[in-house]
Protein backbone atom coordinates (compact mmCIF):
# COMPACT_ATOMS: atom_id res chain seq x y z
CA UNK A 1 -1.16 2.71 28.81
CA UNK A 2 -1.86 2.39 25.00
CA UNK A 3 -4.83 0.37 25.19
CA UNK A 4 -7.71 2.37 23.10
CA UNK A 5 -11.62 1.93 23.08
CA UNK A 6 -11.43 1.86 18.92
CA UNK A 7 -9.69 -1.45 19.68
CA UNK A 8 -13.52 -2.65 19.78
CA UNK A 9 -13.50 -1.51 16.40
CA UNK A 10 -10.78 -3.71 14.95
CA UNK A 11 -10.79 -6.44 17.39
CA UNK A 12 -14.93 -7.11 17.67
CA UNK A 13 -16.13 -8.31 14.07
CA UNK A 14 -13.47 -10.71 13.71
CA UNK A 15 -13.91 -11.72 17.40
CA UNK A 16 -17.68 -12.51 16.00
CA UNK A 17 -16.80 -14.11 12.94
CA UNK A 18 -15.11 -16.37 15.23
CA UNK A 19 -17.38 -17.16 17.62
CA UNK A 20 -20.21 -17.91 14.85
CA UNK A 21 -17.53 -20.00 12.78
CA UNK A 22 -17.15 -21.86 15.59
CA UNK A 23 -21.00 -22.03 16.51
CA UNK A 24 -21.43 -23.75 13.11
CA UNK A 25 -18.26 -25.80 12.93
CA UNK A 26 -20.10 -27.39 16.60
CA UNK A 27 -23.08 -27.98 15.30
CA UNK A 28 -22.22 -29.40 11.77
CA UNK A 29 -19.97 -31.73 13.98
CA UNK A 30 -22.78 -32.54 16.53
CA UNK A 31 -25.06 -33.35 13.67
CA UNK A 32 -23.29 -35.14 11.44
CA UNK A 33 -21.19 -37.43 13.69
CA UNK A 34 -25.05 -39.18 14.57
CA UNK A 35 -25.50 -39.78 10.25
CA UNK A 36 -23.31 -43.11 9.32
CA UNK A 37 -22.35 -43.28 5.93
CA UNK A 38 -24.12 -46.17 3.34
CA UNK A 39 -20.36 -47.46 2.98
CA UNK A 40 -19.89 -48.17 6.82
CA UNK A 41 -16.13 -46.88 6.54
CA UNK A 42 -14.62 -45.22 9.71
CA UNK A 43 -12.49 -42.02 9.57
CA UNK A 44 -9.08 -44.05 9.37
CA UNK A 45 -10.16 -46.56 6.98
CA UNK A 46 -11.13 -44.30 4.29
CA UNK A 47 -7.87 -42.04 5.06
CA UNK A 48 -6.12 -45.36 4.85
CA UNK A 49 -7.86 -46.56 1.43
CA UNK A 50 -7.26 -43.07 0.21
CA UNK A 51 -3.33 -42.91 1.25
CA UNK A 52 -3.34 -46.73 -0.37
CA UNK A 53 -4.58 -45.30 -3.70
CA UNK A 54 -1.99 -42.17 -3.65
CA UNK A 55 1.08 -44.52 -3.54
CA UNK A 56 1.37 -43.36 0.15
CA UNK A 57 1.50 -46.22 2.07
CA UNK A 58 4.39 -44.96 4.41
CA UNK A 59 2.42 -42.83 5.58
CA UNK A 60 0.89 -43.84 9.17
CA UNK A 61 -2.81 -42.97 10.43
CA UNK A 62 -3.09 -42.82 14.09
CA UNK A 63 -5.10 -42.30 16.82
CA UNK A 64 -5.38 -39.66 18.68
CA UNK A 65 -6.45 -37.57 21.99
CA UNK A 66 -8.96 -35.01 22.04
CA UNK A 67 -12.04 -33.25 19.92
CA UNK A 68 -11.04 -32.03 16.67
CA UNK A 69 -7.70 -32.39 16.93
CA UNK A 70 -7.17 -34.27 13.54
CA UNK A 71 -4.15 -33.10 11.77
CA UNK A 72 -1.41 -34.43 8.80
CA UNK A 73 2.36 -34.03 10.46
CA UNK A 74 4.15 -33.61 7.57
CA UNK A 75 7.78 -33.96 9.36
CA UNK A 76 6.66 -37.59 10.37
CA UNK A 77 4.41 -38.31 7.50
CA UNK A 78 1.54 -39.33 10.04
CA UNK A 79 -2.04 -38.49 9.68
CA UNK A 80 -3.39 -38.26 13.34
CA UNK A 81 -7.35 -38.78 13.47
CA UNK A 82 -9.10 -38.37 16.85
CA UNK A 83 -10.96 -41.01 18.44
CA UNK A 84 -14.56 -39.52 17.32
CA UNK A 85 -13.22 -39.75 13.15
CA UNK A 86 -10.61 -42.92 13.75
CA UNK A 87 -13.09 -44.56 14.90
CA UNK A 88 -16.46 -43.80 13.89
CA UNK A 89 -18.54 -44.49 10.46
CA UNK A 90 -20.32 -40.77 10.26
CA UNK A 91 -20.47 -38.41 7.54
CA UNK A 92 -18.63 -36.57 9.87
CA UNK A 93 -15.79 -38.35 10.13
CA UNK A 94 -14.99 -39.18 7.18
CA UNK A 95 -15.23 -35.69 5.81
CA UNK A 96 -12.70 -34.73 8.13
CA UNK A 97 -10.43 -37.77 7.35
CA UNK A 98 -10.25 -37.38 3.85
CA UNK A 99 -9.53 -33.12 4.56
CA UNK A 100 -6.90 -34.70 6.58
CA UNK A 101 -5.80 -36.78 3.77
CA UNK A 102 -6.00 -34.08 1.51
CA UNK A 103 -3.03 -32.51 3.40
CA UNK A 104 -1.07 -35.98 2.76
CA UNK A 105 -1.60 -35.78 -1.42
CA UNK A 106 -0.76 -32.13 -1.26
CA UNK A 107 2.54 -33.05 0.75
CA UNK A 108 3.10 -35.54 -2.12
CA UNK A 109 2.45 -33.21 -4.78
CA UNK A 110 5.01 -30.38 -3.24
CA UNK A 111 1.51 -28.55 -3.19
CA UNK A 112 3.40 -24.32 -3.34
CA UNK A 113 0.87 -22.79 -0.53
CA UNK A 114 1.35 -25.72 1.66
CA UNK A 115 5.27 -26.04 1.20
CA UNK A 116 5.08 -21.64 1.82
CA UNK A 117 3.30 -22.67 5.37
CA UNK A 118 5.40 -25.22 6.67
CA UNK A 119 9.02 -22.79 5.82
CA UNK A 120 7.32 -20.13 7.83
CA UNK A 121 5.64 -22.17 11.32
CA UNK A 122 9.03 -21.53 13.39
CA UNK A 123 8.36 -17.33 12.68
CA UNK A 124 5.07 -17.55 13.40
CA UNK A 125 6.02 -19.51 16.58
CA UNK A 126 8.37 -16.52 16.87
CA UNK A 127 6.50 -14.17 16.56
CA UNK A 128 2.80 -14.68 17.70
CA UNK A 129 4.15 -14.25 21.21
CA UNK A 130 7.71 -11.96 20.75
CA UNK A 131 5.87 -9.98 18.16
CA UNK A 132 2.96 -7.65 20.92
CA UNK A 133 5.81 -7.88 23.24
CA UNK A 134 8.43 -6.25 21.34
CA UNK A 135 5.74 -3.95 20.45
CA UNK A 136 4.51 -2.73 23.54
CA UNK A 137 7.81 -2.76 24.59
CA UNK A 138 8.59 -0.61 21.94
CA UNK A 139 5.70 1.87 22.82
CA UNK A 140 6.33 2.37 26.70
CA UNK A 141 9.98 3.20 25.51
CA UNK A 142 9.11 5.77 23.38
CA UNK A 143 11.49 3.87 20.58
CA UNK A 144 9.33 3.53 17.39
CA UNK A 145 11.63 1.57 15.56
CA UNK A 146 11.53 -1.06 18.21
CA UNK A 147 7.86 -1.15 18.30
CA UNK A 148 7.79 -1.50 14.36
CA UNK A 149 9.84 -4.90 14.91
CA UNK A 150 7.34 -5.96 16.46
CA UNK A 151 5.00 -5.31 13.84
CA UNK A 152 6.70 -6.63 11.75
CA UNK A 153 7.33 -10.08 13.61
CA UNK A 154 3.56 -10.24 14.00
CA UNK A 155 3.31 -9.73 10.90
CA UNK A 156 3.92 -13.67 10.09
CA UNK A 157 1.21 -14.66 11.84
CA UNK A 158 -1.10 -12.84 9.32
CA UNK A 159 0.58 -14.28 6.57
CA UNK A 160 0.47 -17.49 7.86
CA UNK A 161 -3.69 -16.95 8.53
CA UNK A 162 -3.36 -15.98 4.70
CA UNK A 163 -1.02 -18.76 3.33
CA UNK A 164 -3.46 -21.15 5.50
CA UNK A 165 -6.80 -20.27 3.81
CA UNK A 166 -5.68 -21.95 -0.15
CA UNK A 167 -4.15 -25.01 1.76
CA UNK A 168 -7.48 -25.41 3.51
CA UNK A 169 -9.51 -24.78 1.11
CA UNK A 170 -8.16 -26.92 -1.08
CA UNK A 171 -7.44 -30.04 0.75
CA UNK A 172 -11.40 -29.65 1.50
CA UNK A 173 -11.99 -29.60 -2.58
CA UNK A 174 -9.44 -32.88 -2.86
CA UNK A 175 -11.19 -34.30 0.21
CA UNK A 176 -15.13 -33.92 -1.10
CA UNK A 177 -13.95 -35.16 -4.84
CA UNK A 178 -11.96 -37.95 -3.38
CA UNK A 179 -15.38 -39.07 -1.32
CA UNK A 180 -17.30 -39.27 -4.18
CA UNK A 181 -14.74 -40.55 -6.45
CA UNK A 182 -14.30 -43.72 -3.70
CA UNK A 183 -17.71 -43.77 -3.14
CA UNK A 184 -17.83 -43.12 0.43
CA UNK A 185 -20.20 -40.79 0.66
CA UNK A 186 -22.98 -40.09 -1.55
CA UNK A 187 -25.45 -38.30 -2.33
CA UNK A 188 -27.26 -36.40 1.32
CA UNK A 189 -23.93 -37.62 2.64
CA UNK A 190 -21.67 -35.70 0.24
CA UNK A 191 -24.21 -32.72 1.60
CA UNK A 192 -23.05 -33.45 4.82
CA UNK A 193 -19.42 -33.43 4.12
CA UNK A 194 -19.91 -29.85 2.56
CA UNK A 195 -21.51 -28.46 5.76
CA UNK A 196 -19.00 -29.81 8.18
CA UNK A 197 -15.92 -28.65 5.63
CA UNK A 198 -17.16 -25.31 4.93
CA UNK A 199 -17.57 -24.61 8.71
CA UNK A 200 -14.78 -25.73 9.19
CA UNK A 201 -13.11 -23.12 6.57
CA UNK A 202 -14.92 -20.49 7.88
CA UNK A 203 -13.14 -20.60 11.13
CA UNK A 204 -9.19 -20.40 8.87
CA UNK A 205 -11.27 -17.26 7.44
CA UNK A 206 -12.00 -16.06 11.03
CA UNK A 207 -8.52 -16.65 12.11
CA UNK A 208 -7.27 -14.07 9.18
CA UNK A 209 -9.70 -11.50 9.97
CA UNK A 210 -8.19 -11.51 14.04
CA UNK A 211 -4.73 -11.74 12.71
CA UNK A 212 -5.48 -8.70 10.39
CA UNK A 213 -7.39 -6.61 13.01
CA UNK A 214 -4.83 -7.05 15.08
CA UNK A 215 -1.75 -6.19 12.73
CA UNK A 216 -4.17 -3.20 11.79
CA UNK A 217 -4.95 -2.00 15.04
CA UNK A 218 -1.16 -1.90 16.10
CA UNK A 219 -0.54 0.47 12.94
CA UNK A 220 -3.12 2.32 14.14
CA UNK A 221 -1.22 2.87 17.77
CA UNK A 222 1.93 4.07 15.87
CA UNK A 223 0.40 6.17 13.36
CA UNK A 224 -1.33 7.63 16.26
CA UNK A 225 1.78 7.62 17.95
CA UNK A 226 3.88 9.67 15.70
CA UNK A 227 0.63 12.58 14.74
CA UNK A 228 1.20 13.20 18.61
CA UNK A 229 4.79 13.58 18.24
C-alpha cells in the first residue's frame, strides 16, 4: 500500500554499489587465493604468529565452515578462519587472517569504535527485523508515532553500518602494516593484500549506503505521509 516507484531512487545506487563491491571482493579473492606468498605461511599460522607477538596467546584460531566467513568472536576470544585462509599459503589468505587479527589487537587495545559496535549488536538484532515492521505497521494504522518507532529502531542498523566502517578500516591498516612488519608478504604480495582488503571495505561502505537509503526512504514515506494529511 505504501510502496513508491522513487524507492528505485533510494534503494538502486546502493543496491549497485553492492553488487560491484561484491564483483570485486570475488575476483580479488579468486585471484589472489592462486598467488602463494614467498614466506609459505597459511592463514592461521600467521594469525597465530601475530596473536603470539600481541601477548594474546589465549586467544584460539579455528577452523571454520564456509567461503568468507572469517571472523574474530570477541565474547570467546576466538579468531575463526575458513578452510580456504586456515589452510592455505595465498596472498589471499593471509590478508584476510591478519584483518582478522586486526580485530583481536583492537579487542586488546579497548579499540572506542569497536567497543561502540559490540554494545549496540543486540539493537541492531532488534531492530533490523522489528524496525520495517513496526513501521509499516505504523503506516497501515494511520498512527505516525508508531511508525516513527520504527524508524527509529532501524535506525541502529545505520549506525551500526557507520560504527562498522573505522573498525574495518582500520583493522585492514593494522593487518597490511603487521604483514610487512612480519615479513609475510612483500613486495607484489603486499599489492595483493591491498586489493583483496580494499574490496573487501568497499562492500562495509556498500552496506552503509543500503542502510542509509533505506532509513532515508522511510522518512520520505512519513514526510509524505503527513503533507497529505
Amino acid at each position: 500500500m505504501y510502496f513508491n516507484p522513487l524507492y528505485f531512487v533510494f534503494a538502486l545506487p546502493a543496491l549497485i554499489l553492492a553488487l560491484i563491491a561484491q564483483a570485486r571482493v570475488q575476483s580479488a579473492v579468486n585471484k589472489y587465493s592462486r598467488v602463494r606468498t614467498s614466506r609459505n605461511a597459511t592463514g592461521a599460522q600467521v594469525a597465530r604468529a601475530i596473536l603470539d607477538n600481541a601477548g594474546l596467546p589465549d586467544v584460539a584460531v579455528e577452523r571454520t565452515g564456509g567461503l568468507l566467513t572469517d571472523h574474530y568472536d570477541p565474547l570467546s576470544r576466538t579468531l575463526r578462519l575458513s578452510a580456504n585462509v586456515f589452510d592455505t599459503p595465498s596472498v589471499a589468505a593471509v590478508g584476510i587472517a591478519a584483518h582478522e587479527t586486526g580485530h583481536a589487537l583492537q579487542h586488546q587495545a579497548h579499540y572506542f569504535p569497536l567497543t561502540v559496535r559490540s554494545a549496540i549488536v543486540p539493537v541492531v538484532q532488534f531492530g533490523s527485523w522489528l524496525g520495517p515492521i513496526t513501521f509499516f505497521l505504523g503506516m497501515l494504522l494511520n498512527m505516525e508515532p508508531l511508525a516513527w518507532v520504527g524508524v527509529i529502531l532501524f535506525a541502529g542498523v545505520a549506525l551500526f553500518a557507520l560504527v562498522t566502517l573505522p573498525v574495518e578500516f582500520d583493522a585492514s591498516r593494522r593487518a597490511k602494516e603487521l604483514l610487512f612488519q612480519f615479513g609475510f608478504a612483500t613486495g607484489d604480495e603486499l599489492v595483493g593484500v591491498n586489493k583483496v582488503l580494499d574490496a573487501a571495505a568497499l562492500t562495509y561502505v556498500a552496506g552503509l549506503a543500503q542502510a542509509l537509503s533505506t532509513l532515508l526512504y522511510y522518512v520520505f514515506l512519513l514526510s509524505g505521509n503527513r503533507r497529505r494529511d
